[in-house]
Structures are given as C-alpha cells and as structure tokens.
PDB file of N, CA and C in Angstrom:
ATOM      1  N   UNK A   1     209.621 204.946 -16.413  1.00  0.00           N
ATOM      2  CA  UNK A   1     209.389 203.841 -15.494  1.00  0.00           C
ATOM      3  C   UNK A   1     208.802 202.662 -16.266  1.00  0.00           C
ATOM      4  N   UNK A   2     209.302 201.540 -16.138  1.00  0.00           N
ATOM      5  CA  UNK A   2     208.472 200.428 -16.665  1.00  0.00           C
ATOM      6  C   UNK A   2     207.673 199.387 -16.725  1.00  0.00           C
ATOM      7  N   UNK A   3     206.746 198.950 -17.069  1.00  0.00           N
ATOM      8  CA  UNK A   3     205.398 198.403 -16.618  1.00  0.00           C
ATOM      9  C   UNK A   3     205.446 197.117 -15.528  1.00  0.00           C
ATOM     10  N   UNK A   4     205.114 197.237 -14.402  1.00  0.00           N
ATOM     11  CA  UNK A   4     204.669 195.887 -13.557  1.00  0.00           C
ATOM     12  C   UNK A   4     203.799 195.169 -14.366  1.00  0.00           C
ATOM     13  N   UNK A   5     204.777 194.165 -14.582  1.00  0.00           N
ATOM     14  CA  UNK A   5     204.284 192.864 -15.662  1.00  0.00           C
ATOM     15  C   UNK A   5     203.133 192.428 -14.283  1.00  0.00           C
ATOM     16  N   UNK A   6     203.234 191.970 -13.139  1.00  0.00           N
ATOM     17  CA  UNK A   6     202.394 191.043 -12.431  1.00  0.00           C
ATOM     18  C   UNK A   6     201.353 191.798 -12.152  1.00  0.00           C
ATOM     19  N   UNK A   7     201.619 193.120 -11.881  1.00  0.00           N
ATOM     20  CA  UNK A   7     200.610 193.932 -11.369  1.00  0.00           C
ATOM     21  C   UNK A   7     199.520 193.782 -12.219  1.00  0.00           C
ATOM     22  N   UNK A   8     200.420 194.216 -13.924  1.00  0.00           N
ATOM     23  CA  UNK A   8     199.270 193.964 -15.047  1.00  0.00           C
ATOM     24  C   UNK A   8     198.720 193.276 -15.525  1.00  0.00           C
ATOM     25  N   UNK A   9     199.180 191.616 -15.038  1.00  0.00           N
ATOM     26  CA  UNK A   9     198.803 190.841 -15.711  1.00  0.00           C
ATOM     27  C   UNK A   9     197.621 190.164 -14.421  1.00  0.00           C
ATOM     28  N   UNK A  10     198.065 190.298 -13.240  1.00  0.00           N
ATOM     29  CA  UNK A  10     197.220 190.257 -12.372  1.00  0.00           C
ATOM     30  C   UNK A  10     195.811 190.858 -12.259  1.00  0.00           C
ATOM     31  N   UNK A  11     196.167 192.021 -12.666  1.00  0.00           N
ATOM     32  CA  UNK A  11     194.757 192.784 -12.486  1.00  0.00           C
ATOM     33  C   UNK A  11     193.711 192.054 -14.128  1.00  0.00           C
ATOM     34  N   UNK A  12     194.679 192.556 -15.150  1.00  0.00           N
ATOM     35  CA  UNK A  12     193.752 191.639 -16.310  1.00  0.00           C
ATOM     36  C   UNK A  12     193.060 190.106 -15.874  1.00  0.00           C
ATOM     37  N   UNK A  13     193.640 189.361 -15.335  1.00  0.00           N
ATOM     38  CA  UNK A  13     193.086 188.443 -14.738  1.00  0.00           C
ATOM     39  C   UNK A  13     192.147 187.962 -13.747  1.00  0.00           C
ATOM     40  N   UNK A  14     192.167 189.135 -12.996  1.00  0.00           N
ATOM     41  CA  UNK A  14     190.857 189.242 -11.962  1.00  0.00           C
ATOM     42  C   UNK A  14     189.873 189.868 -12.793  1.00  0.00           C
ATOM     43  N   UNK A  15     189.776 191.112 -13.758  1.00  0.00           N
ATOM     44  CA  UNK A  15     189.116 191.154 -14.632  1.00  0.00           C
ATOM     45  C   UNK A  15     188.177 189.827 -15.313  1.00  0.00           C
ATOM     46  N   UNK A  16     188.960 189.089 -16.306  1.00  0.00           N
ATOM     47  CA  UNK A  16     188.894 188.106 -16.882  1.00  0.00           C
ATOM     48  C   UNK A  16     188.020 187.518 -15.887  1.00  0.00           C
ATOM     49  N   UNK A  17     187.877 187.409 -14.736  1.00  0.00           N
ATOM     50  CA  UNK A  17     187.688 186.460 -13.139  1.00  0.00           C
ATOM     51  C   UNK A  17     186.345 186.838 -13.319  1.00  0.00           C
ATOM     52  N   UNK A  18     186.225 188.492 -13.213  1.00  0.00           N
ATOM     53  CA  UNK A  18     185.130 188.842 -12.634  1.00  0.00           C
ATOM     54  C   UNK A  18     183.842 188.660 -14.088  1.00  0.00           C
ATOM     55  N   UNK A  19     184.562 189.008 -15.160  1.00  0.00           N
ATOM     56  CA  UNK A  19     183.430 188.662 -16.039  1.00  0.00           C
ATOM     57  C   UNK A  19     183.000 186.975 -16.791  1.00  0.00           C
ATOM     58  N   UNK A  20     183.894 185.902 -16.253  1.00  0.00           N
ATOM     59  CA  UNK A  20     183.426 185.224 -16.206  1.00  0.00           C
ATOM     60  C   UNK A  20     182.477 184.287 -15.225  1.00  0.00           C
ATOM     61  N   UNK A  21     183.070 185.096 -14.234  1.00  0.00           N
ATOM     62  CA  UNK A  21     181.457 184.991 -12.755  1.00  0.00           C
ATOM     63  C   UNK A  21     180.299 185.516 -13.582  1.00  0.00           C
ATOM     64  N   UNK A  22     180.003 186.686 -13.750  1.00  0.00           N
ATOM     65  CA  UNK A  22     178.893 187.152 -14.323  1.00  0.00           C
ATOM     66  C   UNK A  22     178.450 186.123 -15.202  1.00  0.00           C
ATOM     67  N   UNK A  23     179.330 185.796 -16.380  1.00  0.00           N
ATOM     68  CA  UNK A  23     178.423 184.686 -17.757  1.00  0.00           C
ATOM     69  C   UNK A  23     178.368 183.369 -16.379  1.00  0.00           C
ATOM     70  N   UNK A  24     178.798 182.920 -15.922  1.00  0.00           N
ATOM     71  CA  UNK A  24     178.472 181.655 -14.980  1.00  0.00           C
ATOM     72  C   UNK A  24     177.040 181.587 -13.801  1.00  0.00           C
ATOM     73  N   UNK A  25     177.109 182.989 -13.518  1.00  0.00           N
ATOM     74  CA  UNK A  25     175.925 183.249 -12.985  1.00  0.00           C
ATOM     75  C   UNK A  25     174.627 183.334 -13.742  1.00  0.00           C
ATOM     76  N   UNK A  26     174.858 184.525 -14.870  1.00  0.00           N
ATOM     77  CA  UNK A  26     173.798 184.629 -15.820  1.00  0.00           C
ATOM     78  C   UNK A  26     173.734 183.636 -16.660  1.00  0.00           C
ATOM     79  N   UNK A  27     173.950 182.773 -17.322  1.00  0.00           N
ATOM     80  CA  UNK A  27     173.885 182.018 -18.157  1.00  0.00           C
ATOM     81  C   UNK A  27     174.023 180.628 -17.944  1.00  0.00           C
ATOM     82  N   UNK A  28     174.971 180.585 -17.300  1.00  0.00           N
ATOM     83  CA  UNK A  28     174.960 178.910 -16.821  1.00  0.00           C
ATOM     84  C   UNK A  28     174.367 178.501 -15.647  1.00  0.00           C
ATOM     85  N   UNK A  29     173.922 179.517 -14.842  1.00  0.00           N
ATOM     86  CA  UNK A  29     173.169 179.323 -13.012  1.00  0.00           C
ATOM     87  C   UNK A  29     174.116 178.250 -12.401  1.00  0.00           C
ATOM     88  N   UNK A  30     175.582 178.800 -12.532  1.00  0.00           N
ATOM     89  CA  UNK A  30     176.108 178.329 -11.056  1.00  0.00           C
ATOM     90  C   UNK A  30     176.827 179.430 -10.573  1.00  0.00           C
ATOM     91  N   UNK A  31     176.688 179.027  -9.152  1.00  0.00           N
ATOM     92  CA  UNK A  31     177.088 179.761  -8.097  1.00  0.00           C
ATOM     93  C   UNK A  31     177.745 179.956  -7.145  1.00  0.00           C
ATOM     94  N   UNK A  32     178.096 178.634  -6.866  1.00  0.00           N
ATOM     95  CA  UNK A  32     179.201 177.810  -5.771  1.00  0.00           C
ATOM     96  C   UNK A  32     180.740 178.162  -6.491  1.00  0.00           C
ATOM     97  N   UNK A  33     180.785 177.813  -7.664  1.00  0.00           N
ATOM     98  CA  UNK A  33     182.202 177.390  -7.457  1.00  0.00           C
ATOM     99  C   UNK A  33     182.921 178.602  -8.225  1.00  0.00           C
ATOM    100  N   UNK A  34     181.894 179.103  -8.876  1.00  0.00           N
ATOM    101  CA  UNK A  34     182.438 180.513  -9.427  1.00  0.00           C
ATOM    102  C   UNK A  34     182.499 181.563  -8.560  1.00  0.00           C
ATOM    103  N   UNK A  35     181.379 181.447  -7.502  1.00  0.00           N
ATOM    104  CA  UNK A  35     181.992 182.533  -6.090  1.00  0.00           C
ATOM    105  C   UNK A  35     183.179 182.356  -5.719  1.00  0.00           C
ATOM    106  N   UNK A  36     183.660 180.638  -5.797  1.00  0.00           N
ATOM    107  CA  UNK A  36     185.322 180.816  -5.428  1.00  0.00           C
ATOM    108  C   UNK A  36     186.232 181.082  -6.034  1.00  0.00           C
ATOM    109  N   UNK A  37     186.154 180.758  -7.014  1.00  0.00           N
ATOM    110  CA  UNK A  37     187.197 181.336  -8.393  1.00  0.00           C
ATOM    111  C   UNK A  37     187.228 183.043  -8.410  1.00  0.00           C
ATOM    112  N   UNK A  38     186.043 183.676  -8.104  1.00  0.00           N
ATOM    113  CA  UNK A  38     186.143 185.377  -8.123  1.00  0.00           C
ATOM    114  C   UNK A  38     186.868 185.788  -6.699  1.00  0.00           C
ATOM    115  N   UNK A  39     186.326 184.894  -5.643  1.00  0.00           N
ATOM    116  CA  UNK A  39     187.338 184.992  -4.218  1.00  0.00           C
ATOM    117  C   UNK A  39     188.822 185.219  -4.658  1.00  0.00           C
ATOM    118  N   UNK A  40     189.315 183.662  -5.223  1.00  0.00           N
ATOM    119  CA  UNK A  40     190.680 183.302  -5.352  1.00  0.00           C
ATOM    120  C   UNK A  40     191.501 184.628  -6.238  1.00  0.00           C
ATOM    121  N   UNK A  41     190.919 184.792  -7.883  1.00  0.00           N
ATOM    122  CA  UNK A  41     191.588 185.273  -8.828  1.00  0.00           C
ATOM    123  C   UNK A  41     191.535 186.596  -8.374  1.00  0.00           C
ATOM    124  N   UNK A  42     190.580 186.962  -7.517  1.00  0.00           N
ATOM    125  CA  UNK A  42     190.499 188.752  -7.242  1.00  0.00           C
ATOM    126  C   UNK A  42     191.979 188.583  -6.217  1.00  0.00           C
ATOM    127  N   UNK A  43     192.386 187.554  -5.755  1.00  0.00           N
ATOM    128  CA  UNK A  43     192.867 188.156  -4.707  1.00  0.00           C
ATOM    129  C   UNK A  43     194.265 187.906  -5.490  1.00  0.00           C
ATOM    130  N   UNK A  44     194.663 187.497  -5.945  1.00  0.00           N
ATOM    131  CA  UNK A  44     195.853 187.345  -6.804  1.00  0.00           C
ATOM    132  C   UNK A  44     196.710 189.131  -6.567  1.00  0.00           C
ATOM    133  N   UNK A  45     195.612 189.794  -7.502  1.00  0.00           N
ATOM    134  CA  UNK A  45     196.241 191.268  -8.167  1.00  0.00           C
ATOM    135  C   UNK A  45     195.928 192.169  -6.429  1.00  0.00           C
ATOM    136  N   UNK A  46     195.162 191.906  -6.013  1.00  0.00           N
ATOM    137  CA  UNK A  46     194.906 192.544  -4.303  1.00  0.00           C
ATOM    138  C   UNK A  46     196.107 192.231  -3.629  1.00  0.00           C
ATOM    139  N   UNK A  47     196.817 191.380  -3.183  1.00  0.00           N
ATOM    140  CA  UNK A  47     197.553 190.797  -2.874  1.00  0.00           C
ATOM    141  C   UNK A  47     199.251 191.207  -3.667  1.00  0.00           C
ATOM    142  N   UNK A  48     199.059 191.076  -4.629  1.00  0.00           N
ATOM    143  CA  UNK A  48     200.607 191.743  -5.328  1.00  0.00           C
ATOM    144  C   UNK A  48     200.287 193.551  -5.157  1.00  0.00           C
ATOM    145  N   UNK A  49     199.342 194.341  -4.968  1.00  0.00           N
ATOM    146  CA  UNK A  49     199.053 195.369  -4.872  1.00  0.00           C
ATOM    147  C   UNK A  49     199.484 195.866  -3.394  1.00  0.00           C
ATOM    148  N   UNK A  50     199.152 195.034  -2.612  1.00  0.00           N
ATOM    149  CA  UNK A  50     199.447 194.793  -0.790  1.00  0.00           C
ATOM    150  C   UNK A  50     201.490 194.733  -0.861  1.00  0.00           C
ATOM    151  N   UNK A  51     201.493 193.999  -1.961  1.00  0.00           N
ATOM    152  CA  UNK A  51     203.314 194.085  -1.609  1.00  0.00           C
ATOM    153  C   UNK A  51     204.018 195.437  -1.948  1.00  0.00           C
ATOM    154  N   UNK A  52     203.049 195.949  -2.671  1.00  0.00           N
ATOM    155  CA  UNK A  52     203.502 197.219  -2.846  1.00  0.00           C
ATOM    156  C   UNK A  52     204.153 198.105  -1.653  1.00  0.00           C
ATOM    157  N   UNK A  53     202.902 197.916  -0.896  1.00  0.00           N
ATOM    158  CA  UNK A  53     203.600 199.238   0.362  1.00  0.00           C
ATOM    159  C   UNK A  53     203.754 197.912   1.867  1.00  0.00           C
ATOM    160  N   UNK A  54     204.715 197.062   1.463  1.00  0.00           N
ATOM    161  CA  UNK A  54     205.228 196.297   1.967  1.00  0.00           C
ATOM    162  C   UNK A  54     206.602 196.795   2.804  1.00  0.00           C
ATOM    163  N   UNK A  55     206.262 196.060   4.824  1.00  0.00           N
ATOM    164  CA  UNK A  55     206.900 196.906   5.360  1.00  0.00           C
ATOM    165  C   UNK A  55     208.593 196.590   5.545  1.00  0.00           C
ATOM    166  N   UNK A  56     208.722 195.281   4.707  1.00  0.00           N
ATOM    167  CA  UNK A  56     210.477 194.690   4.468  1.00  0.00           C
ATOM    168  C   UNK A  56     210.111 194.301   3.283  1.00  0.00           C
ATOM    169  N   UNK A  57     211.688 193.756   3.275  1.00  0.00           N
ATOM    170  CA  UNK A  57     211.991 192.181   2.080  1.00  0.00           C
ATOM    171  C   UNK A  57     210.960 190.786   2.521  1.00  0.00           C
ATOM    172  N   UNK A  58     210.780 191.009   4.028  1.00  0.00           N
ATOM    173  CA  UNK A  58     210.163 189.635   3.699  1.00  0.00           C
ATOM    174  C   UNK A  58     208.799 189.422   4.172  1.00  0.00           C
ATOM    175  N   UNK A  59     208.479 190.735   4.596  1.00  0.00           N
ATOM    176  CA  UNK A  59     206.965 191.309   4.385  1.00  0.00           C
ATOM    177  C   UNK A  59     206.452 191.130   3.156  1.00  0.00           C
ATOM    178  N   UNK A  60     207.741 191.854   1.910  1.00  0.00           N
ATOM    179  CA  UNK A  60     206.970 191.559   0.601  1.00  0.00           C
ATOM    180  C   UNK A  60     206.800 190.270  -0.233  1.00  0.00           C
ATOM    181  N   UNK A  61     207.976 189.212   0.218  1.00  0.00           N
ATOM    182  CA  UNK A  61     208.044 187.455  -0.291  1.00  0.00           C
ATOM    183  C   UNK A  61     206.466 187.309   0.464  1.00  0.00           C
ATOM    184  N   UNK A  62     206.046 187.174   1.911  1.00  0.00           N
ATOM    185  CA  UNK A  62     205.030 187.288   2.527  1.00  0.00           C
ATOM    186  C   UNK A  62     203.985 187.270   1.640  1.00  0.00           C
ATOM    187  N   UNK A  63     204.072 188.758   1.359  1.00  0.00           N
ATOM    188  CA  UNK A  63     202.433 188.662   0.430  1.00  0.00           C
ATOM    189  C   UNK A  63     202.379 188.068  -0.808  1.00  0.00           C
ATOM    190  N   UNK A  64     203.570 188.357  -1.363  1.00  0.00           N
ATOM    191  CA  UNK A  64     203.493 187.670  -2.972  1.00  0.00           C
ATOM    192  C   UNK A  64     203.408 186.174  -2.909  1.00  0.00           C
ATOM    193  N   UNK A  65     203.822 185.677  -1.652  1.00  0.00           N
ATOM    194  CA  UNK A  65     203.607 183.877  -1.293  1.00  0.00           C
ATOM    195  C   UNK A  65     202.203 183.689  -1.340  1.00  0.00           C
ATOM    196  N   UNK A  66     201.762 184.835  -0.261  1.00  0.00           N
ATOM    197  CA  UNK A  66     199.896 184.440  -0.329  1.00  0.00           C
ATOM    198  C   UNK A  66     199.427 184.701  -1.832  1.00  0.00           C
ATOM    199  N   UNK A  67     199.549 185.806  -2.957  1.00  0.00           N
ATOM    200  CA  UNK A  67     199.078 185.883  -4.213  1.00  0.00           C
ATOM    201  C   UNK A  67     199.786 184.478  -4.871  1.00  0.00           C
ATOM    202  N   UNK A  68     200.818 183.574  -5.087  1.00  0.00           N
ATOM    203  CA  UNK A  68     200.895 183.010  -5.679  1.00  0.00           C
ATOM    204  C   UNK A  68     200.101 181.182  -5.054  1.00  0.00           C
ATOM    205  N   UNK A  69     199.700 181.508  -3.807  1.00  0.00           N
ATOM    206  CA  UNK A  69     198.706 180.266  -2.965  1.00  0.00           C
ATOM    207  C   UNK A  69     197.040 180.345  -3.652  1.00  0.00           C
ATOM    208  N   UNK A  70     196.874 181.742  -3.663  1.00  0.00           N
ATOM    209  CA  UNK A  70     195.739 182.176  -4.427  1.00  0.00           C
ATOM    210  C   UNK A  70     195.826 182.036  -6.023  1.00  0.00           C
ATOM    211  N   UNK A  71     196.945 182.160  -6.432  1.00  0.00           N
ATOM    212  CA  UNK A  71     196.707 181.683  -8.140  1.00  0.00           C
ATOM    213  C   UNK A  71     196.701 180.273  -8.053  1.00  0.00           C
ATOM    214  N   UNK A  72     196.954 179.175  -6.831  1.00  0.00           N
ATOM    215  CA  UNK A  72     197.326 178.168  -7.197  1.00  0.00           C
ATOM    216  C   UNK A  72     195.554 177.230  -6.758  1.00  0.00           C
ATOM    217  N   UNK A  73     195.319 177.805  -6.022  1.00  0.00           N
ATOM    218  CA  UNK A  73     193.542 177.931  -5.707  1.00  0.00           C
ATOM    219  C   UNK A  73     192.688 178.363  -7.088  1.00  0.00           C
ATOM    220  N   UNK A  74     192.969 179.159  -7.727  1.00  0.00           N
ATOM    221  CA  UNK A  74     192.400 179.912  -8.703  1.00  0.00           C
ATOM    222  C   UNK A  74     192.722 178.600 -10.084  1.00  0.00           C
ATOM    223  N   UNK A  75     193.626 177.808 -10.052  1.00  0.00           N
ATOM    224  CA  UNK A  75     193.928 177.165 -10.982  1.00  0.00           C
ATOM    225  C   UNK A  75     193.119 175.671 -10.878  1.00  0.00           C
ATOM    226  N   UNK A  76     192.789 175.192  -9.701  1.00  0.00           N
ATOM    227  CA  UNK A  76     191.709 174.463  -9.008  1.00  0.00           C
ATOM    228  C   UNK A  76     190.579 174.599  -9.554  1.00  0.00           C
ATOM    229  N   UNK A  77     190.280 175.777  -8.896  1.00  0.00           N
ATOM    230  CA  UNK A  77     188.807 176.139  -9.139  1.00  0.00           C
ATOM    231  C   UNK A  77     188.520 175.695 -10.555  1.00  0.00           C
ATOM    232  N   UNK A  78     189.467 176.660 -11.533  1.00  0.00           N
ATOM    233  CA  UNK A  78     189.151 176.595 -13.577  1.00  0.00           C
ATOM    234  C   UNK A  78     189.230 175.050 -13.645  1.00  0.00           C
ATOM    235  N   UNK A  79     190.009 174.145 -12.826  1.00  0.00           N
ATOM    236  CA  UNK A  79     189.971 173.301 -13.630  1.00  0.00           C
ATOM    237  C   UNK A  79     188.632 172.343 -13.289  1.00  0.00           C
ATOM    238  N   UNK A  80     188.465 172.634 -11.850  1.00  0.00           N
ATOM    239  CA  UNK A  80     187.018 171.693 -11.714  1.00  0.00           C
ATOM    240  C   UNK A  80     185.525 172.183 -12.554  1.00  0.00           C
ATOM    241  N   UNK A  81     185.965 173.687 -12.706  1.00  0.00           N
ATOM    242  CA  UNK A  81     184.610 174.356 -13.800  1.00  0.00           C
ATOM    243  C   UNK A  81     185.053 173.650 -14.984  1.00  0.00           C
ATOM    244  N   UNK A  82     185.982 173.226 -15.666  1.00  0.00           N
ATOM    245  CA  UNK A  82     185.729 172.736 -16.807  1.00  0.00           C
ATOM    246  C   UNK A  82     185.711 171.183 -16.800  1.00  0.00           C
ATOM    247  N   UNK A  83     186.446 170.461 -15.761  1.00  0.00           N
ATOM    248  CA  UNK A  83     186.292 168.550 -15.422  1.00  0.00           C
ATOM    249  C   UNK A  83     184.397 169.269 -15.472  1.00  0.00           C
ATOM    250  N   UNK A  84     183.708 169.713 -14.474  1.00  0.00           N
ATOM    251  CA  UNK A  84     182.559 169.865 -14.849  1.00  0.00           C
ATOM    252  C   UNK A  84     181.368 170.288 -15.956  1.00  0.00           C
ATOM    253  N   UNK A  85     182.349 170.822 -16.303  1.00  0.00           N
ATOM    254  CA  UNK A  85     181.085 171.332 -18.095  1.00  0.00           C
ATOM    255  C   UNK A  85     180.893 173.227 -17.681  1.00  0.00           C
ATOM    256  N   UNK A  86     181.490 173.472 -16.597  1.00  0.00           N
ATOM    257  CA  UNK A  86     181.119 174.647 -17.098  1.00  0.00           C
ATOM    258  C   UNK A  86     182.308 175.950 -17.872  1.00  0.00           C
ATOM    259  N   UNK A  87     182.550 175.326 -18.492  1.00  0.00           N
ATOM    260  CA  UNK A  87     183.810 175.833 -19.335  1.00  0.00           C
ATOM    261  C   UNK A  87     184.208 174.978 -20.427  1.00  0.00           C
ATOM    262  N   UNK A  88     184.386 175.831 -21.712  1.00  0.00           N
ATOM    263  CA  UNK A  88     184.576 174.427 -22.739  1.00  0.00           C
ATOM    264  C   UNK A  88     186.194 174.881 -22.816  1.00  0.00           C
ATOM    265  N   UNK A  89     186.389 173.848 -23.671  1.00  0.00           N
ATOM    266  CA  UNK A  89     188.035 173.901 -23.680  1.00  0.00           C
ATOM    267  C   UNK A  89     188.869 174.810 -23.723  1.00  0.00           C
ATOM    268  N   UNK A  90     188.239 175.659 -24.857  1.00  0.00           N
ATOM    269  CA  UNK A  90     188.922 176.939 -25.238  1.00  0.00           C
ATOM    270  C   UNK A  90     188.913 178.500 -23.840  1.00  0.00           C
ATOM    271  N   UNK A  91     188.092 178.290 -23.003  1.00  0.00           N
ATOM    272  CA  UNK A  91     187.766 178.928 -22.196  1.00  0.00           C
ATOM    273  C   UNK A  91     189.020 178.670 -20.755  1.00  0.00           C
ATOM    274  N   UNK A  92     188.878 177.589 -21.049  1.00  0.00           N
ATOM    275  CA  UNK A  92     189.695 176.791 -20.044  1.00  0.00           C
ATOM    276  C   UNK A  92     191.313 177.081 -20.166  1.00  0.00           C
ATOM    277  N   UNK A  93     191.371 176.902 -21.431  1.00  0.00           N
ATOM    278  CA  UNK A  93     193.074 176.619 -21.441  1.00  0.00           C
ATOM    279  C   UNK A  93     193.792 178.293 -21.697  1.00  0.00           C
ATOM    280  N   UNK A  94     192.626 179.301 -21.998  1.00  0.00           N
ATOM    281  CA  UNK A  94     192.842 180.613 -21.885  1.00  0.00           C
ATOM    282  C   UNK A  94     193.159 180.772 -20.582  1.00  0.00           C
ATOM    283  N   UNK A  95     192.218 180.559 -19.410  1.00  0.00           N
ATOM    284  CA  UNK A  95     192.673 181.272 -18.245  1.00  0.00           C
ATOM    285  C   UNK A  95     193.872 180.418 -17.690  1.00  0.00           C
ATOM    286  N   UNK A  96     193.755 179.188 -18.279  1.00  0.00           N
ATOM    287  CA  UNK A  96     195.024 178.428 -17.741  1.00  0.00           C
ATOM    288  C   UNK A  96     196.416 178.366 -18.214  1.00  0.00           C
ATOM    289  N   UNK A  97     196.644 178.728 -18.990  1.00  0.00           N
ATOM    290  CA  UNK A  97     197.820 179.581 -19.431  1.00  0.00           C
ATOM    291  C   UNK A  97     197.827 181.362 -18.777  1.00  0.00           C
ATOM    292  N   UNK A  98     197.207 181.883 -18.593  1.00  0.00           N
ATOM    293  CA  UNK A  98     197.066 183.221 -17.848  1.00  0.00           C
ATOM    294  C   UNK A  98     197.145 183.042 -16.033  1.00  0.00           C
ATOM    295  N   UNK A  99     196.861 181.773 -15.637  1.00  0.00           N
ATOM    296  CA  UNK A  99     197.484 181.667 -14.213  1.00  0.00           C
ATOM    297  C   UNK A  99     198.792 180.173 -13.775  1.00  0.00           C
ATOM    298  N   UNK A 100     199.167 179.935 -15.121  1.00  0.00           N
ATOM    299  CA  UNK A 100     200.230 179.238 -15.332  1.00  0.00           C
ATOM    300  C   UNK A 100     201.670 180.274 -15.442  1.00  0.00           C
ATOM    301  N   UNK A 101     201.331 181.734 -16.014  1.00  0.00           N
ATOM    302  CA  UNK A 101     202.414 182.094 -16.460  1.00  0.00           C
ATOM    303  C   UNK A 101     202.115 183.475 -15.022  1.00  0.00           C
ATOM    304  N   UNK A 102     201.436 183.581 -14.450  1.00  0.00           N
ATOM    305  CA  UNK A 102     201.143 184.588 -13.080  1.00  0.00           C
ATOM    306  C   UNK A 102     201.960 183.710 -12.031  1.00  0.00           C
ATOM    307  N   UNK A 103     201.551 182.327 -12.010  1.00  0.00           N
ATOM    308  CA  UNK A 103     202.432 181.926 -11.288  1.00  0.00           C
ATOM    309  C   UNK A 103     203.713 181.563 -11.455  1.00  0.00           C
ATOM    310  N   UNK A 104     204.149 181.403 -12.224  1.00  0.00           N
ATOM    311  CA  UNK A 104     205.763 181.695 -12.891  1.00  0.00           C
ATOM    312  C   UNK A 104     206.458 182.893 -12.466  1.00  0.00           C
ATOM    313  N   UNK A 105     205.942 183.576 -12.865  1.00  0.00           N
ATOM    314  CA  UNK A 105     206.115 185.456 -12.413  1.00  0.00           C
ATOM    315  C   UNK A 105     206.547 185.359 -11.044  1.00  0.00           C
ATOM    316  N   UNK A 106     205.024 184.887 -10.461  1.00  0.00           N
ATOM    317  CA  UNK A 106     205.674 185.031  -9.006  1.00  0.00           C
ATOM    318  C   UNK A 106     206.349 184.718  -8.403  1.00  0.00           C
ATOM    319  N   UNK A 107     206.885 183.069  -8.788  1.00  0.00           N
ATOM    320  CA  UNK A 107     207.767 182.215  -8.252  1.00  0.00           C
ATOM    321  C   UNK A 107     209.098 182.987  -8.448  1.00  0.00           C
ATOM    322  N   UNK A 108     209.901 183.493  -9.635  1.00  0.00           N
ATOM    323  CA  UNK A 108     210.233 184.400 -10.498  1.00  0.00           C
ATOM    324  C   UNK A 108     210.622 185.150  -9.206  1.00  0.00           C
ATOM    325  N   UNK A 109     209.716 186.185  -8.655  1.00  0.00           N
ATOM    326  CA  UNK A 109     210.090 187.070  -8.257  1.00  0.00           C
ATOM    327  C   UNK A 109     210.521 186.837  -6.736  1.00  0.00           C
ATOM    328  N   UNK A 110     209.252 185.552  -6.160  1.00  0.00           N
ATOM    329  CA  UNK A 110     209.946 185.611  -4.589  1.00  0.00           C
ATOM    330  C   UNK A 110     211.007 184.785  -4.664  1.00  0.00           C
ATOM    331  N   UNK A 111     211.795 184.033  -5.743  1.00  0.00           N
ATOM    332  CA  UNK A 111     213.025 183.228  -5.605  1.00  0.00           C
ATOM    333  C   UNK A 111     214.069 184.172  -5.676  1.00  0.00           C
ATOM    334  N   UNK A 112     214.223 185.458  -6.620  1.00  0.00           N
ATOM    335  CA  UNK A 112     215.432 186.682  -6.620  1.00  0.00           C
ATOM    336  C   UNK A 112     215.332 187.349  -5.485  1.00  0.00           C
ATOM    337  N   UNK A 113     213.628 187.511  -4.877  1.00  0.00           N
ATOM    338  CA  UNK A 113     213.885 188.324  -3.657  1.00  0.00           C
ATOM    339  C   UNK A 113     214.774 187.455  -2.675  1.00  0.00           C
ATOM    340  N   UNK A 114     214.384 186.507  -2.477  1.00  0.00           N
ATOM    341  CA  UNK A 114     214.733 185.312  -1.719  1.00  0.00           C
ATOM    342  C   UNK A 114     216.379 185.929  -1.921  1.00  0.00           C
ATOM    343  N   UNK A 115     217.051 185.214  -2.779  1.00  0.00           N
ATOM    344  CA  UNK A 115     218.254 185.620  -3.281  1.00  0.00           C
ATOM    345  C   UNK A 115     218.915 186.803  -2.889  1.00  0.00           C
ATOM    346  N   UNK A 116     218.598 187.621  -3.258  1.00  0.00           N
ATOM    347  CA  UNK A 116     218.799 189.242  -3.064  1.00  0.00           C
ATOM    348  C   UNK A 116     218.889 189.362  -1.292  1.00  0.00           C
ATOM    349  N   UNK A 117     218.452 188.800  -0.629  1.00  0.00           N
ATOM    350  CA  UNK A 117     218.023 189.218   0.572  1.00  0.00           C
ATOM    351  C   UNK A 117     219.574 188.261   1.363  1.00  0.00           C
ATOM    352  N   UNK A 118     219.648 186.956   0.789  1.00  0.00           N
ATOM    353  CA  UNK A 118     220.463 186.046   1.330  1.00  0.00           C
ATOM    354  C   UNK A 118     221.888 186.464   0.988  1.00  0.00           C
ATOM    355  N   UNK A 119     222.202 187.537  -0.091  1.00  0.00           N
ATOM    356  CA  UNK A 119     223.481 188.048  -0.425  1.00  0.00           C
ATOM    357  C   UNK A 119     223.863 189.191   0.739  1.00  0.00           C
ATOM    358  N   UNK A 120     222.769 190.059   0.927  1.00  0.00           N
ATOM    359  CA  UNK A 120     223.516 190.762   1.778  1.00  0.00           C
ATOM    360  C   UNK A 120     223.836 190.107   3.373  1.00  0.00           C
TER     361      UNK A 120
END
C-alpha cells in the first residue's frame, strides 16, 4: 500500500504547528495569534483524517474543502506572526512552503475527485 502524501504531510505539519505554539508561548509570550495558528494547522491533518471514513464522493471534496480553508487560514496566521516579529525569515518561509505545497495537494485532489465524479 502506498503512503498518503496529505495525510503525512498534514500531520507533520500540525506537529511543526504544535511545537511552534509551545516556543511562542514559552519564549516569545504570545498567545493570541499562535492559539490560532494551532486551531487552524491542527485542523488541516483532522480534517483530511475525517475524509477518510467519508460517507460519498462529495462528503469527501466536503471535508478536504474545509482542510484546504484551514491551510488557507493557517497561511494568514504565519504570515502575520512574521509581518509581526514573531518569526524570523527562515522560520517563516519553512512553514510556508509546507502549507503552500498542502494546499496544492489538496486542490490536486478535490479537482480529480471533482472530475472523477463528473465522468460517471
């Protein structure tokens, strides 16, 4: 069987999410906007996990629409933590290439489902 690229790259990314809440909390004392960024990016891989036991074709476009609304929230958030200072460049353009190419994926996938669904 072969690896769910989104699944995996999703979940690494809420990862990534959750331990940069922690250094933002501990180290930099903010709290606002990194609570939303751990909201948004957790829900990314929650959300493609939910399409899993998805109850159609368009139950599953459904959820993967909401995970790719949430990467697009999640891409917000990084960028106002770093327009603000709390992220230096290199920090920045890591997770932003990691929810540049999540949302690709997804688009990716609900445009073939899309497809797939309109053939039969």
């Amino acid at each position: 069987m072969s690896e769910n690229i989104i699944k995996s790259k999703s979940f690494s990314f809420a990862l990534r999410v959750v331990k940069l809440y922690q250094f933002l909390n501990q180290d930099k004392k903010e709290y606002v906007l990194s609570k939303q960024l751990l909201r948004s990016g957790t829900s990314i891989g929650a959300m493609v996990r939910e399409s899993e036991q998805a109850e159609s074709k368009l139950d599953f476009i459904h959820k993967l629409a909401i995970a790719q609304k949430e990467a697009n929230e999640s891409d917000y958030w990084l960028e106002l933590l770093y327009k603000s200072d709390y992220l230096n460049v290199t920090q920045f353009q890591s997770l932003k290439s990691d929810i540049i190419e999540i949302n690709k994926i997804l688009a990716s996938i609900i445009i073939t489902t899309k497809q797939k669904i309109g053939k039969k």
